[in-house]
Protein backbone atom coordinates (compact mmCIF):
# COMPACT_ATOMS: atom_id res chain seq x y z
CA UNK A 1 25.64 2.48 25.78
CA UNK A 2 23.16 5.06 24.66
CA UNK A 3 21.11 4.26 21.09
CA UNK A 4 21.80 6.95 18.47
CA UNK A 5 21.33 7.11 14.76
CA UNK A 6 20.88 9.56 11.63
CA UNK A 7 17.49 8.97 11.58
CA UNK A 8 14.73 7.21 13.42
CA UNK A 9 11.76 5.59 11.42
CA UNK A 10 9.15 4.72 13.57
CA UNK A 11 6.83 2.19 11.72
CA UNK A 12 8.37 -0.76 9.92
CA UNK A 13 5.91 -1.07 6.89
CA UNK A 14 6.08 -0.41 3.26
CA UNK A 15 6.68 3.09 3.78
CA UNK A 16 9.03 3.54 6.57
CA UNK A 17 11.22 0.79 4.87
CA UNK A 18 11.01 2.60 1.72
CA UNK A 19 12.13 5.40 3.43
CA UNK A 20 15.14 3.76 4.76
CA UNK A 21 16.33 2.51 1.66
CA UNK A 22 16.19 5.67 -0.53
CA UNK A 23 18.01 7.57 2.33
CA UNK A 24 20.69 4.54 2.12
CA UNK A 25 20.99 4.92 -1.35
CA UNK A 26 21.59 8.75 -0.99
CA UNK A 27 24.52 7.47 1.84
CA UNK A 28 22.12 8.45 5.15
CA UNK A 29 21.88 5.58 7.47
CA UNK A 30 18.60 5.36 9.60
CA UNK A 31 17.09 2.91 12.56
CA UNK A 32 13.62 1.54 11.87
CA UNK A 33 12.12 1.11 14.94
CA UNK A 34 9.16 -0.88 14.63
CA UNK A 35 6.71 -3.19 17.30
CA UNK A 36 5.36 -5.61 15.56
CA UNK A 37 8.06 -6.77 13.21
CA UNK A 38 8.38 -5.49 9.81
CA UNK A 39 5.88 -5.30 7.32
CA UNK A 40 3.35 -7.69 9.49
CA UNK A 41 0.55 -5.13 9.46
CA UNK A 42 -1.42 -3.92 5.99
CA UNK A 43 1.68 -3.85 4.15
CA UNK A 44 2.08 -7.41 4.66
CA UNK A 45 -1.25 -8.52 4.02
CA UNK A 46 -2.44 -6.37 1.18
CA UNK A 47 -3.43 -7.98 -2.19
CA UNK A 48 0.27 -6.15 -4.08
CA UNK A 49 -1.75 -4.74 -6.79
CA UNK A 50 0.00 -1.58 -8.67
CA UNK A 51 -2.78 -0.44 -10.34
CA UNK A 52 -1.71 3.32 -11.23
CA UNK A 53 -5.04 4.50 -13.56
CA UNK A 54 -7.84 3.54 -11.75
CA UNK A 55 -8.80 4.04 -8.00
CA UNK A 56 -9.51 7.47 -5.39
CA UNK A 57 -8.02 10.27 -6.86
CA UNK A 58 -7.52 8.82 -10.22
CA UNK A 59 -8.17 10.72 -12.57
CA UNK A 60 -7.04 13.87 -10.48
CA UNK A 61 -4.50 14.76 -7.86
CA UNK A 62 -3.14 11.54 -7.47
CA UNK A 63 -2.73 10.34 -10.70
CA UNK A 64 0.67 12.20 -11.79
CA UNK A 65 2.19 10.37 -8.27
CA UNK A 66 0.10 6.73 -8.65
CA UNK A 67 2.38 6.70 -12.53
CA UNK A 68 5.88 7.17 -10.72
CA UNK A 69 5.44 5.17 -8.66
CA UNK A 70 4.28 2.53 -10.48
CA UNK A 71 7.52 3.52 -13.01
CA UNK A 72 9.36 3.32 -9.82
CA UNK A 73 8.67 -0.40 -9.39
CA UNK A 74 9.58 -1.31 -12.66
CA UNK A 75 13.17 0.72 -12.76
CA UNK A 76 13.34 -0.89 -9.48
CA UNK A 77 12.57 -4.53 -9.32
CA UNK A 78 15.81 -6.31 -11.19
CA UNK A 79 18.15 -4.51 -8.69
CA UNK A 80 16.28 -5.11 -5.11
CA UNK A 81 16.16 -8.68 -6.20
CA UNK A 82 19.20 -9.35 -6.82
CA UNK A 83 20.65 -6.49 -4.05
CA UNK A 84 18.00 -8.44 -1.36
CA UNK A 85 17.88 -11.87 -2.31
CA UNK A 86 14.20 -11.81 -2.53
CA UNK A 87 12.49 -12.35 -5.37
CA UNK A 88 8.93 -10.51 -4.59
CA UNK A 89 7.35 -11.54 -7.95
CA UNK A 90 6.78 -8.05 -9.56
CA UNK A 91 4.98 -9.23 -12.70
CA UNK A 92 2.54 -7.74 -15.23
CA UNK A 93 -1.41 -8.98 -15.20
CA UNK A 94 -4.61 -8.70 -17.30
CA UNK A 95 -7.76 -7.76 -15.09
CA UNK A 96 -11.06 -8.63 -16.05
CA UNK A 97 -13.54 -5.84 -14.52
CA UNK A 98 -17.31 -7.52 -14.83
CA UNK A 99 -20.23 -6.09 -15.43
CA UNK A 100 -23.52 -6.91 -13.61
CA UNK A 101 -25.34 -4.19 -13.74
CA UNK A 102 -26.89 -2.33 -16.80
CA UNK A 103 -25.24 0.78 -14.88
CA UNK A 104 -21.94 0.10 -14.65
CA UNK A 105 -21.38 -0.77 -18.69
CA UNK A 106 -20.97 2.94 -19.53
CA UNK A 107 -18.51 3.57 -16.56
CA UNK A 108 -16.25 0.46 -17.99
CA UNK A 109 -16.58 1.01 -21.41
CA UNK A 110 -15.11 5.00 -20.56
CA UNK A 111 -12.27 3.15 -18.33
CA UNK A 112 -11.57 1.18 -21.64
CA UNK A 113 -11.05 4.04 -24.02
CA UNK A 114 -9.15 6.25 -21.19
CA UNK A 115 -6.89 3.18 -20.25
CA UNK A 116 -6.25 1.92 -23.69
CA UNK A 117 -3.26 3.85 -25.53
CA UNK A 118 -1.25 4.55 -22.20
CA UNK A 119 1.77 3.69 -22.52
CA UNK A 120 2.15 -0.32 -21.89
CA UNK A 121 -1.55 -0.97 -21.68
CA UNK A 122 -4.28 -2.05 -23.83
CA UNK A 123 -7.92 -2.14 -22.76
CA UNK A 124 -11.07 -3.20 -24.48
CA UNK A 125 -14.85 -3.91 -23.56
CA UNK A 126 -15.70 -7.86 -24.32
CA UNK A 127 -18.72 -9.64 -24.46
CA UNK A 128 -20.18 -12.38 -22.33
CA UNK A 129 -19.33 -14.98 -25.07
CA UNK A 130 -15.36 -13.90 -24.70
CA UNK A 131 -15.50 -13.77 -21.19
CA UNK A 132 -16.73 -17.46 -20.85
CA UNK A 133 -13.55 -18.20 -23.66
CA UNK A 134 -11.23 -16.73 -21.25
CA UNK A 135 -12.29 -18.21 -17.90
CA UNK A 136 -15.43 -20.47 -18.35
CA UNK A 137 -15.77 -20.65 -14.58
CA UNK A 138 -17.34 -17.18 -14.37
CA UNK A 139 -20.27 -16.69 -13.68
CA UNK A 140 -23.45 -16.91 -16.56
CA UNK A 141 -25.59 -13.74 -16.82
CA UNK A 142 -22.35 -11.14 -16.67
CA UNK A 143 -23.35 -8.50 -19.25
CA UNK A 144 -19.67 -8.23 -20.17
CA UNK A 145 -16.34 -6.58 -19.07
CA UNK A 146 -13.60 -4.22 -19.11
CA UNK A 147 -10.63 -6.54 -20.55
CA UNK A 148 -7.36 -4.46 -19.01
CA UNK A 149 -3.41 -5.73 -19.74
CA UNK A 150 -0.73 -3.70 -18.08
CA UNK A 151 -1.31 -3.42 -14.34
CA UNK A 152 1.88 -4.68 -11.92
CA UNK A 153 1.42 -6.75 -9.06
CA UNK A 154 4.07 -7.94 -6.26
CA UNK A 155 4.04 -10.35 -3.30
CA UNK A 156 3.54 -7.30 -1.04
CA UNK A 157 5.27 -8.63 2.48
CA UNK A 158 8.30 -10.31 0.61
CA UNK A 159 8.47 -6.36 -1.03
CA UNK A 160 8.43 -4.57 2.05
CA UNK A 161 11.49 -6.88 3.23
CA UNK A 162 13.38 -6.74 0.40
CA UNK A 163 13.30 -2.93 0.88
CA UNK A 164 14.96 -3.37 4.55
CA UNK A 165 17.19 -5.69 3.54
CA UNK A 166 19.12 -3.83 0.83
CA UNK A 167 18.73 -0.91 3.80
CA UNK A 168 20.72 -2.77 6.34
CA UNK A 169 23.09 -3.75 3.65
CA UNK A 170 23.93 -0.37 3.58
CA UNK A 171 24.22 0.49 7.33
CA UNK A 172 20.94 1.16 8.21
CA UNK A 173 19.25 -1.11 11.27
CA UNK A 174 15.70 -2.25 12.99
CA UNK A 175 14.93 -1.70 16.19
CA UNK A 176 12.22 -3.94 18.15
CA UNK A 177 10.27 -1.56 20.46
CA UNK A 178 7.14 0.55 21.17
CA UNK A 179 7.16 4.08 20.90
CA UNK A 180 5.97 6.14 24.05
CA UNK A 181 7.36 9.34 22.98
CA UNK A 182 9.28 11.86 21.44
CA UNK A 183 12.27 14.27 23.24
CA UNK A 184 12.62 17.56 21.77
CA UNK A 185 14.12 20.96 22.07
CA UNK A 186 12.94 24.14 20.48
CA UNK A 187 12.19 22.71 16.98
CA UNK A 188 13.69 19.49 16.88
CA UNK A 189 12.82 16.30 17.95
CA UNK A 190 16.11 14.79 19.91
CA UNK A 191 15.43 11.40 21.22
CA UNK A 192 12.56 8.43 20.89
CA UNK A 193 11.50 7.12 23.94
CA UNK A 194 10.59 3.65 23.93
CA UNK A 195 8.80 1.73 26.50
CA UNK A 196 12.45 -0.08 26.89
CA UNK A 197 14.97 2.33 26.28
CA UNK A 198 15.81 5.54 23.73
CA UNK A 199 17.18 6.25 20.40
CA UNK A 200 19.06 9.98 19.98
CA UNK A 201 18.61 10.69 16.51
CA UNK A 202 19.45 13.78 14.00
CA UNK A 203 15.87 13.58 12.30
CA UNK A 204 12.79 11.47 12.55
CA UNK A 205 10.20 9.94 9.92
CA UNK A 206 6.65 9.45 11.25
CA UNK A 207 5.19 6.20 8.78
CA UNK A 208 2.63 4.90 11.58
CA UNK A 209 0.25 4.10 8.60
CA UNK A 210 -2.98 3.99 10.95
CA UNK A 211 -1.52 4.77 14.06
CA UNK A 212 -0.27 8.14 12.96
CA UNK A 213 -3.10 10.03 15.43
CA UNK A 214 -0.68 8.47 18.19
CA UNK A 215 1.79 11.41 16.80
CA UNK A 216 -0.38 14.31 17.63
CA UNK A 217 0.22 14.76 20.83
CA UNK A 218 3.86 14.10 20.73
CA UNK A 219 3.96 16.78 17.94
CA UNK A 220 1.22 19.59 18.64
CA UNK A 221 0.14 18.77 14.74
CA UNK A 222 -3.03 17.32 13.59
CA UNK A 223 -2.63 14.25 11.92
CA UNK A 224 -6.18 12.96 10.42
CA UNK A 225 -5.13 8.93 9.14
CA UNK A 226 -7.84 7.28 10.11
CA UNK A 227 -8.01 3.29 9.53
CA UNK A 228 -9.97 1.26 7.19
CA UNK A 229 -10.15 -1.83 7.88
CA UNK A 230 -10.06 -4.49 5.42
CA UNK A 231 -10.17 -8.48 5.00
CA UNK A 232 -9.00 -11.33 2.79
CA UNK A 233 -9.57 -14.89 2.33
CA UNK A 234 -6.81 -17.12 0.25
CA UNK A 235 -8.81 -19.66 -1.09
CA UNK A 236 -7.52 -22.76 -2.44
CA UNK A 237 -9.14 -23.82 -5.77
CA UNK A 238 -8.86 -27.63 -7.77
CA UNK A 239 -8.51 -27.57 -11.30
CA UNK A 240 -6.72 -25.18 -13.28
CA UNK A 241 -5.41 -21.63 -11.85
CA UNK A 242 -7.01 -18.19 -12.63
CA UNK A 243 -4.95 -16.52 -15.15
CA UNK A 244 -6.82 -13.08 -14.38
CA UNK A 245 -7.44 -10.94 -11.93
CA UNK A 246 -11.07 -10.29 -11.51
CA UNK A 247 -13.64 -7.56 -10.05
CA UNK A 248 -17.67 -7.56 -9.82
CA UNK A 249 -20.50 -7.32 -7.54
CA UNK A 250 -18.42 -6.33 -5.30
CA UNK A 251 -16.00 -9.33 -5.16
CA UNK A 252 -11.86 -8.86 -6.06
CA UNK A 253 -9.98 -12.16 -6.99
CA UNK A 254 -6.24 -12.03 -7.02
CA UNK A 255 -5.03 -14.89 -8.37
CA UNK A 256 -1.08 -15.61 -7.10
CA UNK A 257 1.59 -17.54 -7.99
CA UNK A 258 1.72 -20.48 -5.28
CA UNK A 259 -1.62 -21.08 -6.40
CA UNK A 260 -3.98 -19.19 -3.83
CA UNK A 261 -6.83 -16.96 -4.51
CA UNK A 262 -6.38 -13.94 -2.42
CA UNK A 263 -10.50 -12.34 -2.73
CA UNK A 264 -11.76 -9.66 -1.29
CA UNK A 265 -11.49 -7.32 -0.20
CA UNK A 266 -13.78 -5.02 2.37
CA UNK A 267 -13.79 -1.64 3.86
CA UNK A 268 -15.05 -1.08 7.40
CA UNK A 269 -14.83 1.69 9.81
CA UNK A 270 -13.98 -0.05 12.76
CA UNK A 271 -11.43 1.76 14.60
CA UNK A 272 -8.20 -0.56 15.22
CA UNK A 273 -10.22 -4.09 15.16
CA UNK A 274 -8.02 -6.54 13.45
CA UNK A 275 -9.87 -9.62 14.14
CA UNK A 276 -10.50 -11.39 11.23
CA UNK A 277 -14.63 -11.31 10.62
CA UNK A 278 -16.82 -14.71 9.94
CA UNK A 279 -19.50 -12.31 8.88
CA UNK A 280 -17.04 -10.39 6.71
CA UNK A 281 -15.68 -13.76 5.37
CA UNK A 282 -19.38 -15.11 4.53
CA UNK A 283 -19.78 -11.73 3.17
CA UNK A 284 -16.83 -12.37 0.73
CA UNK A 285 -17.91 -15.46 -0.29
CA UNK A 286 -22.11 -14.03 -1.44
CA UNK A 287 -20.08 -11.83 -3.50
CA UNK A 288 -18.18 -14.09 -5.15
CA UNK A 289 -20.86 -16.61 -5.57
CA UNK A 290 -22.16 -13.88 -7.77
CA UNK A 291 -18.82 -13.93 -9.82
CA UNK A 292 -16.81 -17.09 -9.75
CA UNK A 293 -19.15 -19.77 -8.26
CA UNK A 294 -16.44 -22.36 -7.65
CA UNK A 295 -14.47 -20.03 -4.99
CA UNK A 296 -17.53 -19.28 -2.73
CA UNK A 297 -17.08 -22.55 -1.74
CA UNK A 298 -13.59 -22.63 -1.40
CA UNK A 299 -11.42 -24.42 1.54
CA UNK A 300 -9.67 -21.52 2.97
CA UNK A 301 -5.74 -21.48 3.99
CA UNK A 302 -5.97 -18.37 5.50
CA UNK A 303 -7.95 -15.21 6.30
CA UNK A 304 -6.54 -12.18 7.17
CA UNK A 305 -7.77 -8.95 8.38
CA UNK A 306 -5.51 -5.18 7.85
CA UNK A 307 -6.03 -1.31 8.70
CA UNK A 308 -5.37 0.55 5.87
CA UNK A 309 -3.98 4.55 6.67
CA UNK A 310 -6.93 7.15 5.21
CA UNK A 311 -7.07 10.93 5.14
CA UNK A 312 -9.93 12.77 4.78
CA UNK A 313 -8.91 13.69 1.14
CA UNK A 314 -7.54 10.52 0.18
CA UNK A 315 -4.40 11.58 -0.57
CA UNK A 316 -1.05 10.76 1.19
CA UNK A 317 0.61 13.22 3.75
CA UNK A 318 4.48 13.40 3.00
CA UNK A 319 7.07 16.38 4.43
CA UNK A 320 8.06 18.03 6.89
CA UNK A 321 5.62 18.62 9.83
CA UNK A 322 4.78 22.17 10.26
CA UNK A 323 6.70 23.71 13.39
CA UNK A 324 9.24 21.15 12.95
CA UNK A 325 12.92 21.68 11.22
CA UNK A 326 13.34 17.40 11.73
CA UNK A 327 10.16 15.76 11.63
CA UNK A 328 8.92 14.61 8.29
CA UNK A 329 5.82 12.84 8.11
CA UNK A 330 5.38 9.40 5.41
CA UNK A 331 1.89 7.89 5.90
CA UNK A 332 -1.45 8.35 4.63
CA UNK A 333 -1.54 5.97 1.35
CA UNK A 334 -4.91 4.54 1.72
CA UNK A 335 -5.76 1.32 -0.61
CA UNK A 336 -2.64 2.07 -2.23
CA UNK A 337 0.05 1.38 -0.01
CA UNK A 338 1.90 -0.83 -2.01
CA UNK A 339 1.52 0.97 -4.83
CA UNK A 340 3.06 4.51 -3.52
CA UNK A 341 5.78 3.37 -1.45
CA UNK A 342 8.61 3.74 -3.56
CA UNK A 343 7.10 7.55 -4.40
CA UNK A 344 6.84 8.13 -0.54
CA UNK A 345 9.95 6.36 0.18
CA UNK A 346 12.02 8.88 -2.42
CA UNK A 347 10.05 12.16 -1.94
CA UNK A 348 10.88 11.91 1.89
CA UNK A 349 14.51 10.85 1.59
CA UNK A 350 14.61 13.60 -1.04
CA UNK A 351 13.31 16.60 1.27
CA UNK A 352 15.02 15.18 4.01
CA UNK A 353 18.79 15.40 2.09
CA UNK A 354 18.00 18.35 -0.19
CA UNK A 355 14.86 19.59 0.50
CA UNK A 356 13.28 19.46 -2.57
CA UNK A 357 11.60 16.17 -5.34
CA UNK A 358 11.54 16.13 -8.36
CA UNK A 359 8.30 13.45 -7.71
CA UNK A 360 4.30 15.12 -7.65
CA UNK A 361 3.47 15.63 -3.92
CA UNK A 362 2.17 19.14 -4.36
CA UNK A 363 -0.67 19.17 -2.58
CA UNK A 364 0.21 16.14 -0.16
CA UNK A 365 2.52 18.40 2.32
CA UNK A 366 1.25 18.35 5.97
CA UNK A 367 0.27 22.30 6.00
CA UNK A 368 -2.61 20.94 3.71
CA UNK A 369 -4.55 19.96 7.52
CA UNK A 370 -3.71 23.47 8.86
CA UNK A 371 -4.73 22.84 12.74
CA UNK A 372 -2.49 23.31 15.06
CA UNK A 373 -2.95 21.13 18.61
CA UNK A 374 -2.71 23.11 21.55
């Protein structure tokens, strides 16, 4: 009996499951189709920070979006829990941003006084003295820090499935399989052909994350996500857990609540290598030795390794793809994946059912990379 659905997702991670639960919420049932199981690429494996006021593009065109969505998580959380049965640990943190560098003081201390007096956050520079009060384990010779209470975090592969879950509660399915191609006539996209069978389908989502470029040539539309590779050690540390998240030299410590130290994290243009790195990892572990001592020597449980979806701008693409009346495109999120899926998840099912969001995606839309593909 031949596959069909109300829409096909193809990609199963944070964003294509976001997808299919906003359009389940607005009554639209989809199929995710997805190869390697859901949410087992970067979405799994990022750190789950939802840091909406720093990062690319904030200040500036991503900041209105990088706030919703981080909203979004909060008005969300309660319900998905109790909706999935997965508790995915959104929770509130205090970062500690160090300073090593003469250089980077003024940068922090203008972080401090932009960040402090949004709404739910307070910011402050402290000294070396108060750093060593909060977390004595840091290194000596820090010239101080950006002290920052109000960021979000979440266990980032227990989100993603949470998302599905209330999804299939409401009709909508995965699919195991490989995409090989897509069936269209005139303008719309008909059918997904997998490398075991097809899906006929009313309209399709593209949220390949890094492997959007497969798209192109199934579309005729230039899709520039390139990936960025990045990699992650959870460290196991005796003694008393980190209360903060912390940043310097290069070194990120997310602190979580089994009691591993996920640190990081890299960036390399690599094309699609995911093998985890033992130069990357010994690379991890100079930095922190520059930071937090004690986890540079660190027994490791696990070390993972993640392509993260980039555009040339930075900046997600999400809409319809041009010469297309049933192709909408969700991918594109960078280092912020976790961050903007609910945004990108709503925004799409939004177009898709009424063709308009209320969210801030000007300037995200697909017509943006203007190229045609012959």
């Amino acid at each position: 009996m031949a596959e069909t659905t109300d829409v096909a997702i193809i990609g199963g991670g944070a964003a294509g499951c976001a997808v299919a639960f906003y359009l389940a919420q607005a009554g639209v049932k989809s199929t995710i189709i997805e190869r390697d199981g859901l949410g087992n690429q970067a979405s799994g494996n990022a750190a789950g920070g939802l840091n909406p006021l720093t990062g690319i593009g904030i200040p500036g065109p991503l900041g209105s979006f990088a706030w919703e969505c981080y909203q979004l998580h909060a008005e969300m959380y309660e319900g998905l829990k109790e909706q999935s049965g997965i508790d995915y640990q959104h929770r509130t943190v205090t970062k500690i941003d160090l300073a090593l560098e003469e250089s980077e003081i003024v940068g922090l201390k203008a972080s401090a006084d932009r960040i402090n007096g949004v709404e739910g956050f307070q910011a402050h520079w402290i000294e070396p003295d108060e750093i060593a009060k909060l977390e004595p384990r840091i290194a000596p010779g820090v010239l101080g820090g950006l002290y920052d209470h109000g960021n979000t975090a979440v266990a980032s592969h227990e989100f993603t499935h949470a998302l599905a879950a209330v999804a299939g509660k409401m009709g909508s399915t995965v699919r195991a399989g490989n995409v090989r191609s897509l069936e269209s006539t005139g303008g719309r996209v008909d059918r997904v052909v997998l490398a075991d069978g097809e899906v006929s389908c009313g309209q399709v989502v593209m949220a390949m994350g890094p492997w959007s470029r497969r798209a192109e040539s199934w579309l005729g539309v230039y899709i520039p996500v390139d990936p960025l590779k990045g990699e992650i050690l959870r460290l196991e540390l005796e003694g008393a857990p980190i209360k903060y998240d912390i940043t310097g030299a290069g070194a990120a410590i997310y602190p979580k609540l089994d009691g591993l130290n996920w640190c990081g994290t890299t960036e390399d243009w690599k094309g699609f290598d995911l093998e985890p790195s033992e130069e990357v990892a010994q690379e991890i572990r100079r930095r922190l030795a520059r930071v937090f001592p004690e986890l540079a020597n660190a027994k490791v449980a696990k070390h993972t390794a993640c392509l993260r979806p980039v555009t040339p701008d930075w900046l997600p693409v999400l809409g319809r793809a041009p010469g297309w009346e049933n192709v909408y495109l969700a991918t594109g999120a960078g280092k912020k994946g976790i961050l903007l899926a609910p945004g990108i998840g709503k925004s799409v099912a939004d177009l898709m059912t009424s063709g308009q969001t209320a969210l801030s995606i000007q300037g995200y839309f697909p017509e943006r990379f203007a190229t045609q593909l012959d």
